[in-house]
PDB file of N, CA and C in Angstrom:
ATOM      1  N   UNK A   1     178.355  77.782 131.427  1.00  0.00           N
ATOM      2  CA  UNK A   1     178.144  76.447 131.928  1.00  0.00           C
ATOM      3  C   UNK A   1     179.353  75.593 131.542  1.00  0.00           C
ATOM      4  N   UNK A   2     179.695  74.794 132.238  1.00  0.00           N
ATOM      5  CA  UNK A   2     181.140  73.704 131.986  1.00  0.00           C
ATOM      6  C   UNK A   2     180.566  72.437 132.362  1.00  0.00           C
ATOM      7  N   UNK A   3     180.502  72.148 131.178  1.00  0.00           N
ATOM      8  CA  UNK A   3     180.550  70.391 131.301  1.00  0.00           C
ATOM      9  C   UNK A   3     181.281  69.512 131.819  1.00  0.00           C
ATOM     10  N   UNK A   4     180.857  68.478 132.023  1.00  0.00           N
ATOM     11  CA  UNK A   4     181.624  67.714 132.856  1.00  0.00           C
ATOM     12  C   UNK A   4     182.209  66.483 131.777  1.00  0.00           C
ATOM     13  N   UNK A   5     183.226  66.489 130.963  1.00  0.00           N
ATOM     14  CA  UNK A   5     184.159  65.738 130.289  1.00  0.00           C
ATOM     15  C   UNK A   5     183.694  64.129 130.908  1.00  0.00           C
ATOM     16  N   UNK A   6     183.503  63.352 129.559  1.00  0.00           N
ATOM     17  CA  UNK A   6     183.455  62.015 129.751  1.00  0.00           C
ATOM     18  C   UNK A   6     185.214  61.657 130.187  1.00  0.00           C
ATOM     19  N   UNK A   7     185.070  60.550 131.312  1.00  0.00           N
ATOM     20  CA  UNK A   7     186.599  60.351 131.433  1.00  0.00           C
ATOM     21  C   UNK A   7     186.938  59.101 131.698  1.00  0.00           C
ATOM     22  N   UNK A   8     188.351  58.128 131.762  1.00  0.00           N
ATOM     23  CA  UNK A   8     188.090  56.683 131.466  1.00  0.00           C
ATOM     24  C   UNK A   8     187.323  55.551 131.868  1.00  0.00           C
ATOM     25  N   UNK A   9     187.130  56.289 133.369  1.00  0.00           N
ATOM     26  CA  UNK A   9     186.053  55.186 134.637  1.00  0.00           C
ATOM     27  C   UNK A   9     185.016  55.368 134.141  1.00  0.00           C
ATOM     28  N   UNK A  10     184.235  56.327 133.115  1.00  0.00           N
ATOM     29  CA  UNK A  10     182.900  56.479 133.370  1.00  0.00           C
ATOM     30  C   UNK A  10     182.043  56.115 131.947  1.00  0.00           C
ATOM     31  N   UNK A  11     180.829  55.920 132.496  1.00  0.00           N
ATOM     32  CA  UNK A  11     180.296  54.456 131.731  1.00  0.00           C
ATOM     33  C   UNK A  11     179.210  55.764 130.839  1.00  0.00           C
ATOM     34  N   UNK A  12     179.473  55.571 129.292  1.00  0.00           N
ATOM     35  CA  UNK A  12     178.406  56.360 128.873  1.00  0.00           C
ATOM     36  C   UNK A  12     177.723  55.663 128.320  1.00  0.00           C
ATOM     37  N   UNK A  13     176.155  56.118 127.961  1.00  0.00           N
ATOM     38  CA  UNK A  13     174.738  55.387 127.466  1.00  0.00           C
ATOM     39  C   UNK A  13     174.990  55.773 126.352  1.00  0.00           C
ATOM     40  N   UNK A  14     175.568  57.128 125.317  1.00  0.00           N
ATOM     41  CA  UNK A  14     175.370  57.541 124.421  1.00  0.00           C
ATOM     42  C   UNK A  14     176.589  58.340 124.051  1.00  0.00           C
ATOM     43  N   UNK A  15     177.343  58.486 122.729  1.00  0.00           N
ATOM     44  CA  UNK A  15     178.611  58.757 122.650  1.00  0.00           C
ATOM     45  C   UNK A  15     178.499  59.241 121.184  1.00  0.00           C
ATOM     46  N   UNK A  16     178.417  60.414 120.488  1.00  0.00           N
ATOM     47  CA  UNK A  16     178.695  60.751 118.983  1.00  0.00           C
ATOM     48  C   UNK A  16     179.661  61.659 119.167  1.00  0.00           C
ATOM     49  N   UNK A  17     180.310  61.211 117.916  1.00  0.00           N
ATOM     50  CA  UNK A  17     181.187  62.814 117.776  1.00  0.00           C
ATOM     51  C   UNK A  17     181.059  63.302 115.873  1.00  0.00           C
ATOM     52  N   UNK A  18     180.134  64.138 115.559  1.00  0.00           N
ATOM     53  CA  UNK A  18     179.638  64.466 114.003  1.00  0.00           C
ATOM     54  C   UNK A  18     180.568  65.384 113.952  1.00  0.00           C
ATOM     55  N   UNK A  19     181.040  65.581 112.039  1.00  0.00           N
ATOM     56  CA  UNK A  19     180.910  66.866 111.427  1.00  0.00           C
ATOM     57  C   UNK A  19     179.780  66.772 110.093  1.00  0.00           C
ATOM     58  N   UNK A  20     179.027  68.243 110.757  1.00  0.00           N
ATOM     59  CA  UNK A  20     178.152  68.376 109.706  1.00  0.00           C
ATOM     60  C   UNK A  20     178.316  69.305 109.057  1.00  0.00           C
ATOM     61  N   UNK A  21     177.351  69.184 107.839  1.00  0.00           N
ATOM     62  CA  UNK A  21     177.289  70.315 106.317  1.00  0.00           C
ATOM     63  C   UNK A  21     177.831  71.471 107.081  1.00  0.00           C
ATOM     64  N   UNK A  22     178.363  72.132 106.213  1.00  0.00           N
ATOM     65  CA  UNK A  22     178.799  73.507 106.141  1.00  0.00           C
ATOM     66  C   UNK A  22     180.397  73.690 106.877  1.00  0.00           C
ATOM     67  N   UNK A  23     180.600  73.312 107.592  1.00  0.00           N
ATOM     68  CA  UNK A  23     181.981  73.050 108.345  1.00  0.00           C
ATOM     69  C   UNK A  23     181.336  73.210 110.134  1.00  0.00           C
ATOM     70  N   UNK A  24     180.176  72.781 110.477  1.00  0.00           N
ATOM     71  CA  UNK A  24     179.763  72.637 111.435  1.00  0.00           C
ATOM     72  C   UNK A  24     180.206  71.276 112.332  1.00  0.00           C
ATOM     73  N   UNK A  25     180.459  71.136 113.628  1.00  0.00           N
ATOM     74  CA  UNK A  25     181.098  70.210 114.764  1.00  0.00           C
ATOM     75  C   UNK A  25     179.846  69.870 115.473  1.00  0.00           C
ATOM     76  N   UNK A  26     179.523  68.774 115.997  1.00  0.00           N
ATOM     77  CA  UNK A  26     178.926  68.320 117.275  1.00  0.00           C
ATOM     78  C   UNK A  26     179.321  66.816 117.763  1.00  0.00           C
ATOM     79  N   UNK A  27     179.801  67.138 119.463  1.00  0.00           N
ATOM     80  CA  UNK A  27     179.746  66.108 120.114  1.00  0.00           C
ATOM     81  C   UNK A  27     179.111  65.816 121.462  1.00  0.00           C
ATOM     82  N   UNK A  28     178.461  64.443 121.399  1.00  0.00           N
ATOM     83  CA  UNK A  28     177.019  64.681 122.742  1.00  0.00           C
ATOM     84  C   UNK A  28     177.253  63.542 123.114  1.00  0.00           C
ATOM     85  N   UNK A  29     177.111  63.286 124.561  1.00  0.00           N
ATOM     86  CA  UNK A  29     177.439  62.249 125.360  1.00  0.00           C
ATOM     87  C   UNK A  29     176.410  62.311 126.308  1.00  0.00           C
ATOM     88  N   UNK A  30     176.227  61.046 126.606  1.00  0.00           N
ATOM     89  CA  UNK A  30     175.104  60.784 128.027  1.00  0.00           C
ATOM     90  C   UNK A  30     175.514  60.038 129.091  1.00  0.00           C
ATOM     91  N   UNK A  31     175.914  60.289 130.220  1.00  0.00           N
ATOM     92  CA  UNK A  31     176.246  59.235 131.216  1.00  0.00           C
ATOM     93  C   UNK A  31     175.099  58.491 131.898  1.00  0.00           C
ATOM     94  N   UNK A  32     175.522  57.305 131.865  1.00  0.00           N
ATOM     95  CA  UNK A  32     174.533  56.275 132.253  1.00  0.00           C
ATOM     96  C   UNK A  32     173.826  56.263 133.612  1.00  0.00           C
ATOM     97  N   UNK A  33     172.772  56.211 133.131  1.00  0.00           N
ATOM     98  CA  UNK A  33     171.872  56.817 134.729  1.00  0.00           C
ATOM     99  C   UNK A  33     171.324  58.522 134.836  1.00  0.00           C
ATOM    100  N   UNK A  34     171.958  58.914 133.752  1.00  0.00           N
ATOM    101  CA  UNK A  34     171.593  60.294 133.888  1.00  0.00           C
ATOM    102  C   UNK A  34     170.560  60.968 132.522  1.00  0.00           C
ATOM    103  N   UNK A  35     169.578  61.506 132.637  1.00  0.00           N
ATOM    104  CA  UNK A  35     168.774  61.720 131.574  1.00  0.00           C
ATOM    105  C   UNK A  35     169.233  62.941 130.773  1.00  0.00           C
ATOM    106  N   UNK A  36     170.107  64.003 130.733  1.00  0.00           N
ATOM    107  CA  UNK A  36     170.825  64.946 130.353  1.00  0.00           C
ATOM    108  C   UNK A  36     172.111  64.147 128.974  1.00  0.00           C
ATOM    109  N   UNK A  37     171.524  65.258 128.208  1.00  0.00           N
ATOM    110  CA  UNK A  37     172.827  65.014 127.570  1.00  0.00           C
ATOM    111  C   UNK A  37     173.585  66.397 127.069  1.00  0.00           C
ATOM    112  N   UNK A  38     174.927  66.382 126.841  1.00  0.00           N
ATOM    113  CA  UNK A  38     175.837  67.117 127.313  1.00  0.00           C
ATOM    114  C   UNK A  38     176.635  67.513 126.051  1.00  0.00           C
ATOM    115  N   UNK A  39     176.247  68.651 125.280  1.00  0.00           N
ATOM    116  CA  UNK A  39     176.363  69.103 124.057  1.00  0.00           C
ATOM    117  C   UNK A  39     177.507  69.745 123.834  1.00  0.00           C
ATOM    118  N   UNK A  40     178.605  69.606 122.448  1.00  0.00           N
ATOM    119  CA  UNK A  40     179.317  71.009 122.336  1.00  0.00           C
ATOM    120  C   UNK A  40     179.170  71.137 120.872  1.00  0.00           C
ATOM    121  N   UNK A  41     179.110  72.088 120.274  1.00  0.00           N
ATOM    122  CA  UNK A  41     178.662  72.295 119.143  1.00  0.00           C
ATOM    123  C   UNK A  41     179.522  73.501 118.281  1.00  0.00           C
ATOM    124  N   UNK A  42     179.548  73.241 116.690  1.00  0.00           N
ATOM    125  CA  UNK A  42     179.873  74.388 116.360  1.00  0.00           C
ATOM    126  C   UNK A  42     178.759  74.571 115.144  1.00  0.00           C
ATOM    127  N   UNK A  43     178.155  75.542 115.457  1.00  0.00           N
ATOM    128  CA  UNK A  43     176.912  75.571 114.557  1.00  0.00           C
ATOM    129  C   UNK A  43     177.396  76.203 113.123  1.00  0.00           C
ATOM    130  N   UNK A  44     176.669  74.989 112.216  1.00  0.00           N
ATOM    131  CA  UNK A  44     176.766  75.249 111.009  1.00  0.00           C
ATOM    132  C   UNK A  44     176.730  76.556 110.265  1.00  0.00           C
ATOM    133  N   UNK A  45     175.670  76.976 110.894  1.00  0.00           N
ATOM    134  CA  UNK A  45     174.658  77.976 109.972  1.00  0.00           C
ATOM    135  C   UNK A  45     175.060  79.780 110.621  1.00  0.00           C
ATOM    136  N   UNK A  46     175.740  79.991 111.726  1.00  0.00           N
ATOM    137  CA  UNK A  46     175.976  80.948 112.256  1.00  0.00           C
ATOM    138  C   UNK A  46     177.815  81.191 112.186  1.00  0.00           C
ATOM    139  N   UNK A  47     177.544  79.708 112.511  1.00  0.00           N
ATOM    140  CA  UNK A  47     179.762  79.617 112.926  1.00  0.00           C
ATOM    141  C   UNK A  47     180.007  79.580 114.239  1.00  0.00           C
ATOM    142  N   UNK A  48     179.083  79.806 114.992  1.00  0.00           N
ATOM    143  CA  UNK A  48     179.479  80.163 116.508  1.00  0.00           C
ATOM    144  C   UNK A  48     179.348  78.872 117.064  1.00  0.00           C
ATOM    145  N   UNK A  49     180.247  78.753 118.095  1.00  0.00           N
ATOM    146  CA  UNK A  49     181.180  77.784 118.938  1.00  0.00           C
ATOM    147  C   UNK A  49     179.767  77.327 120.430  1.00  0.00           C
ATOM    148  N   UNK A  50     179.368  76.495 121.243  1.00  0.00           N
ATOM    149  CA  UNK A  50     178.390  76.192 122.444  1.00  0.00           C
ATOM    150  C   UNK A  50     178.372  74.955 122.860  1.00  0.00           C
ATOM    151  N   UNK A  51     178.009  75.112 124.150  1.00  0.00           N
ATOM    152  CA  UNK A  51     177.825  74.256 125.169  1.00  0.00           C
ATOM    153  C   UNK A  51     176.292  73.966 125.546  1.00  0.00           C
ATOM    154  N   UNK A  52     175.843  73.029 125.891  1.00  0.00           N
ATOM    155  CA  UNK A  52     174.367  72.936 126.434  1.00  0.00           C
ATOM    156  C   UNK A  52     174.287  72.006 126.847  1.00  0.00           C
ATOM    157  N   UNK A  53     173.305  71.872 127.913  1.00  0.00           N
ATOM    158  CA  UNK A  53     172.822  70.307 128.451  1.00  0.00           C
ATOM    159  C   UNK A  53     171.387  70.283 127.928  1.00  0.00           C
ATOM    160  N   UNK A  54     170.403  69.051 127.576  1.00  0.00           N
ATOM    161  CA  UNK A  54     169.528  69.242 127.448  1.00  0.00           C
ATOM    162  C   UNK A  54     169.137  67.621 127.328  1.00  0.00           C
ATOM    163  N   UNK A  55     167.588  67.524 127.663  1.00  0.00           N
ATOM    164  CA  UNK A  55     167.113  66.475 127.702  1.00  0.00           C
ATOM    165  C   UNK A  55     167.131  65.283 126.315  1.00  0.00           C
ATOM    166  N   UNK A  56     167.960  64.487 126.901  1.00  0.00           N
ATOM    167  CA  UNK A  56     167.701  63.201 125.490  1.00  0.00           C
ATOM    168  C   UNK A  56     166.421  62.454 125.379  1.00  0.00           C
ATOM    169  N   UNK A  57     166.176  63.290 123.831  1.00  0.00           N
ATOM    170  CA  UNK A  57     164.987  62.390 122.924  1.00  0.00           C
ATOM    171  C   UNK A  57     165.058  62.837 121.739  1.00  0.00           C
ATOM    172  N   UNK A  58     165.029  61.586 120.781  1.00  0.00           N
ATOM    173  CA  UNK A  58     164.877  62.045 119.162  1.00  0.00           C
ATOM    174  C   UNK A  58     163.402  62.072 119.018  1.00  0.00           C
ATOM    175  N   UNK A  59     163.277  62.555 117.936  1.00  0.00           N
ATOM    176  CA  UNK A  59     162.120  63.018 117.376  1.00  0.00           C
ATOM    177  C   UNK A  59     162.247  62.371 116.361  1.00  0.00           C
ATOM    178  N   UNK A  60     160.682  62.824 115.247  1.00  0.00           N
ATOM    179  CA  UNK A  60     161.105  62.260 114.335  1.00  0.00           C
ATOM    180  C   UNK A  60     160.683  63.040 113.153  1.00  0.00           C
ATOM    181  N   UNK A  61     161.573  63.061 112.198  1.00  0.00           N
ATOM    182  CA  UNK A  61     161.912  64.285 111.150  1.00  0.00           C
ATOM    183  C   UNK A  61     162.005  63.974 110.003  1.00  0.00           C
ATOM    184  N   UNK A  62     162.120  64.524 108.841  1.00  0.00           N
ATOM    185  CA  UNK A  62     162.699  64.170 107.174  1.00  0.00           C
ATOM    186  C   UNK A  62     164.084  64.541 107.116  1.00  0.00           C
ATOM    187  N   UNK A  63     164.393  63.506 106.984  1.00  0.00           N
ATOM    188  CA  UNK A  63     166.223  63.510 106.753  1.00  0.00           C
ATOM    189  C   UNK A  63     166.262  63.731 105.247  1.00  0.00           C
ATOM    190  N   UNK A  64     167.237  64.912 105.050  1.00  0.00           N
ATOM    191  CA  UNK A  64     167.742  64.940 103.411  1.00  0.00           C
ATOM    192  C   UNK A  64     169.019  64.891 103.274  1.00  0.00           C
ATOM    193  N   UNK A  65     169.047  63.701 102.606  1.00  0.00           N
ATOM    194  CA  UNK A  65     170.794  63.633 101.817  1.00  0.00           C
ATOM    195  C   UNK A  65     171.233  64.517 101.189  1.00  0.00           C
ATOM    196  N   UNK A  66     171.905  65.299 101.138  1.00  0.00           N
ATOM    197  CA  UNK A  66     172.797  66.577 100.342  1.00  0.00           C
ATOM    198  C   UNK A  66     173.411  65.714  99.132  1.00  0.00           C
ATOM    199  N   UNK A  67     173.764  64.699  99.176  1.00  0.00           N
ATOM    200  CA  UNK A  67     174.229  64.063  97.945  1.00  0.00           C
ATOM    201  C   UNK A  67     173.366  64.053  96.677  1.00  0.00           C
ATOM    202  N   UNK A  68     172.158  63.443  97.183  1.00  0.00           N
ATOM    203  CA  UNK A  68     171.304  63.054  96.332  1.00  0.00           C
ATOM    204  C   UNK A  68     170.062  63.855  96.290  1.00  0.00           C
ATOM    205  N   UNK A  69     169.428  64.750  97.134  1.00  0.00           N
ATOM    206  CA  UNK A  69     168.744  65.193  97.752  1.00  0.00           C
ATOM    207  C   UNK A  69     167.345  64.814  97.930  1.00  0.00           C
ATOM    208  N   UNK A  70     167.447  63.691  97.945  1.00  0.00           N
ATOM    209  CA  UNK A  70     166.211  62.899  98.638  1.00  0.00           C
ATOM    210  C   UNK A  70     166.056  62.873 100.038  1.00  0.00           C
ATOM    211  N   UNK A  71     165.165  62.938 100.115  1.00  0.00           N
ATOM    212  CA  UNK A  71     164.143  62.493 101.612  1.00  0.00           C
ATOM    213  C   UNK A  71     164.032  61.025 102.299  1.00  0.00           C
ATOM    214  N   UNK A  72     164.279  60.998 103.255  1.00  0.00           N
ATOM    215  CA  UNK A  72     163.279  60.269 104.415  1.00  0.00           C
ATOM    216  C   UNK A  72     162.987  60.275 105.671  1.00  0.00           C
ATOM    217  N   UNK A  73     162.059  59.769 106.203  1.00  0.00           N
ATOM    218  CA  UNK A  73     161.859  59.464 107.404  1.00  0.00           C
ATOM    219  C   UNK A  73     162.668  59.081 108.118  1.00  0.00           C
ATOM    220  N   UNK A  74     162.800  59.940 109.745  1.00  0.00           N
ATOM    221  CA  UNK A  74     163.383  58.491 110.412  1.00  0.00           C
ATOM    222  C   UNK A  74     163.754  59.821 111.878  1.00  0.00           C
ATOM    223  N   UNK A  75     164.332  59.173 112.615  1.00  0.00           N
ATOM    224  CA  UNK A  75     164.630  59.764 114.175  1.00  0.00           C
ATOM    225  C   UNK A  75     165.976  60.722 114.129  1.00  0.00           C
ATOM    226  N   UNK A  76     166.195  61.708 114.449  1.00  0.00           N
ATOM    227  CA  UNK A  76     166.635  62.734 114.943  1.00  0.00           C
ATOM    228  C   UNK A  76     167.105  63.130 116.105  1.00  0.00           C
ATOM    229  N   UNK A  77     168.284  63.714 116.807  1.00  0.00           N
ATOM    230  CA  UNK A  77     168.143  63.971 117.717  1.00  0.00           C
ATOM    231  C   UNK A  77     168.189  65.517 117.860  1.00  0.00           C
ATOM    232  N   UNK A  78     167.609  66.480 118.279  1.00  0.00           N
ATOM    233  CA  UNK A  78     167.588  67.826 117.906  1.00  0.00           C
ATOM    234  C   UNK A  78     167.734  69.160 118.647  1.00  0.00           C
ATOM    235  N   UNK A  79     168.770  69.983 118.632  1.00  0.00           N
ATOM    236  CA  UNK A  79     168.919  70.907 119.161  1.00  0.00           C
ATOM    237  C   UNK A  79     169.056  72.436 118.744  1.00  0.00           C
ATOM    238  N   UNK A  80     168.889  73.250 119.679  1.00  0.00           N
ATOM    239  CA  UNK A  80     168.993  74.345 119.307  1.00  0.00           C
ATOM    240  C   UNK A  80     169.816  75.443 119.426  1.00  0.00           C
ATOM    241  N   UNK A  81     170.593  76.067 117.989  1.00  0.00           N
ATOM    242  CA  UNK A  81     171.979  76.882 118.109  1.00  0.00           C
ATOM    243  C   UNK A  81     171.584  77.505 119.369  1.00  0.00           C
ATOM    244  N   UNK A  82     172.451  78.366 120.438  1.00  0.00           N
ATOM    245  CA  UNK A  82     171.829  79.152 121.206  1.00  0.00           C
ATOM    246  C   UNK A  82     172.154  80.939 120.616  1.00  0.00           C
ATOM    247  N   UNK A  83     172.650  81.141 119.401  1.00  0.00           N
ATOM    248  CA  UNK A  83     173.412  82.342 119.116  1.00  0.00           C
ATOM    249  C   UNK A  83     171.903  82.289 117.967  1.00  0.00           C
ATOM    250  N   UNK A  84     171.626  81.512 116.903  1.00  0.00           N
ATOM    251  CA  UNK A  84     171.010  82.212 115.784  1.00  0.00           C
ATOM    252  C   UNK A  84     169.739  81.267 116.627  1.00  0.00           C
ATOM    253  N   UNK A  85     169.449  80.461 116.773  1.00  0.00           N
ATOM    254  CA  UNK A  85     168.350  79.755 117.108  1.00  0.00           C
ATOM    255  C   UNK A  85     167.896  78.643 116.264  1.00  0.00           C
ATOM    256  N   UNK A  86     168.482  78.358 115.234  1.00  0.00           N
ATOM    257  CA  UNK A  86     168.314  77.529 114.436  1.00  0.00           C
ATOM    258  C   UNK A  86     168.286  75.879 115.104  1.00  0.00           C
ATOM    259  N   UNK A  87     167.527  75.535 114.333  1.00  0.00           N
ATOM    260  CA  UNK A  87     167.705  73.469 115.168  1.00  0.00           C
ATOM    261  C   UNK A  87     168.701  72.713 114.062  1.00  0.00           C
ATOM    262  N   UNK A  88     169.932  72.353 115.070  1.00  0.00           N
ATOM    263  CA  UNK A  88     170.441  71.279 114.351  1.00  0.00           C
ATOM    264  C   UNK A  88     170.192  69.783 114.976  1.00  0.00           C
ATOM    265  N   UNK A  89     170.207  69.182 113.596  1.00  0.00           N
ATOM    266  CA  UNK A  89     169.656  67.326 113.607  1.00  0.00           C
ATOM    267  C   UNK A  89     170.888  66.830 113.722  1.00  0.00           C
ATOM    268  N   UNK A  90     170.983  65.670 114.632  1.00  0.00           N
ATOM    269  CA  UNK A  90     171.607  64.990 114.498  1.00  0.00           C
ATOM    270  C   UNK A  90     170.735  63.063 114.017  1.00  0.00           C
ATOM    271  N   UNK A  91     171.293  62.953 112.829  1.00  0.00           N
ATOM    272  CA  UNK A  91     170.161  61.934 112.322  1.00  0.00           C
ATOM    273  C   UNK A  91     170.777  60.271 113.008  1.00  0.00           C
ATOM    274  N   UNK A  92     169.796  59.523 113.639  1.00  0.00           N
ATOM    275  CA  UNK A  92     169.984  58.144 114.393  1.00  0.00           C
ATOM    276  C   UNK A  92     171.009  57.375 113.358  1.00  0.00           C
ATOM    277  N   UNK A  93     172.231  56.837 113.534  1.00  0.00           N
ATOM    278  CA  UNK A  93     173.177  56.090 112.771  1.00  0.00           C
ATOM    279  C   UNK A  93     172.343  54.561 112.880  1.00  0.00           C
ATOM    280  N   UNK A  94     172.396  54.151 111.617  1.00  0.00           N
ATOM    281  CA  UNK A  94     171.660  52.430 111.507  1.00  0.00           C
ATOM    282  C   UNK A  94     173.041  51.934 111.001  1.00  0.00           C
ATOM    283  N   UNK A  95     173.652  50.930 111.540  1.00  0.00           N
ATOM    284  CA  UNK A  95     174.472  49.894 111.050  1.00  0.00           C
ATOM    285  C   UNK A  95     174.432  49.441 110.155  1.00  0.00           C
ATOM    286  N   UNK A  96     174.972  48.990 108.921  1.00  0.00           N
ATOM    287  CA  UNK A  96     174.837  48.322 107.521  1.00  0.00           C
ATOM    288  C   UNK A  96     175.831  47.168 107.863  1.00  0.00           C
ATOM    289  N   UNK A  97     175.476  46.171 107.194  1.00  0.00           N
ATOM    290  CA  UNK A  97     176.556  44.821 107.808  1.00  0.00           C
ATOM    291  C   UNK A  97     175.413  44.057 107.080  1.00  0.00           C
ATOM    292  N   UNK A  98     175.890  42.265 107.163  1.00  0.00           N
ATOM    293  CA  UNK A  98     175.498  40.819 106.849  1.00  0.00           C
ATOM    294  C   UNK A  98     174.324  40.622 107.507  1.00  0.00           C
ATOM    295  N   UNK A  99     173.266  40.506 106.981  1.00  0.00           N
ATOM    296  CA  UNK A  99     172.145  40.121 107.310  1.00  0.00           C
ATOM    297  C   UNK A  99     170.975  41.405 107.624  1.00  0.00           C
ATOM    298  N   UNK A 100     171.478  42.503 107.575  1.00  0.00           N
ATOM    299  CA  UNK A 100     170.800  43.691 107.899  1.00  0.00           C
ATOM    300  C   UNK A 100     170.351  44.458 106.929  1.00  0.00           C
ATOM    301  N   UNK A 101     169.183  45.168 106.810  1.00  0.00           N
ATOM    302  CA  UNK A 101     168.691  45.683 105.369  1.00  0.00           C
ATOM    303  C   UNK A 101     169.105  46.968 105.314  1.00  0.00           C
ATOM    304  N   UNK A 102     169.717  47.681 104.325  1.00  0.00           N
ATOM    305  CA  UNK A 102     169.820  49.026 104.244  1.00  0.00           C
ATOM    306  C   UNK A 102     169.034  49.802 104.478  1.00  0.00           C
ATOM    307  N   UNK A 103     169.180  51.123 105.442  1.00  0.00           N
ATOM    308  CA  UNK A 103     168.302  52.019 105.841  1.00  0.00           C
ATOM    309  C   UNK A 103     168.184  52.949 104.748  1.00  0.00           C
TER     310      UNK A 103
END
């Protein structure tokens, strides 16, 4: 499958680009108007390199800090390696700034 590259004219709803634990990559984009979102990944837990489209919705999961290793609640967005099968999270970013309470 080949994705179709966000490019300068085009208007996206949704835009991350993560690195997660382990030396794992993900970047997912949504173009506006379109309910698909458009995955490339390098999965943590296997190593192996993917592509996927799949429907945008977070869920909602226990996030654990590796720092500290506490828990919490909160929204997710979640997919699945396609080589080991494992689900990687991508956890909802909250803004910290003046007037806003820490998540």
């Amino acid at each position: 499958m080949v994705l179709r590259k966000p490019g300068a004219n085009d208007k996206l709803a949704y835009f991350t680009r993560r690195a997660l634990p382990n030396g794992g990559k993900a970047t997912v984009w949504r173009f506006e108007g379109e309910e698909l979102a458009n995955i490339e990944y390098s999965c943590p837990f296997c190593k192996n390199s993917g592509e996927k489209q799949q429907a945008f919705a977070r869920v909602a999961a226990r996030i654990v800090n590796e720092k500290t290793g506490k828990s919490k609640k909160g929204e997710v967005f979640r997919f699945q390696c396609d080589s080991c099968g494992k689900d990687i999270d991508l956890p909802k970013w909250v803004k910290k700034g003046p007037g806003r309470k820490a998540a």
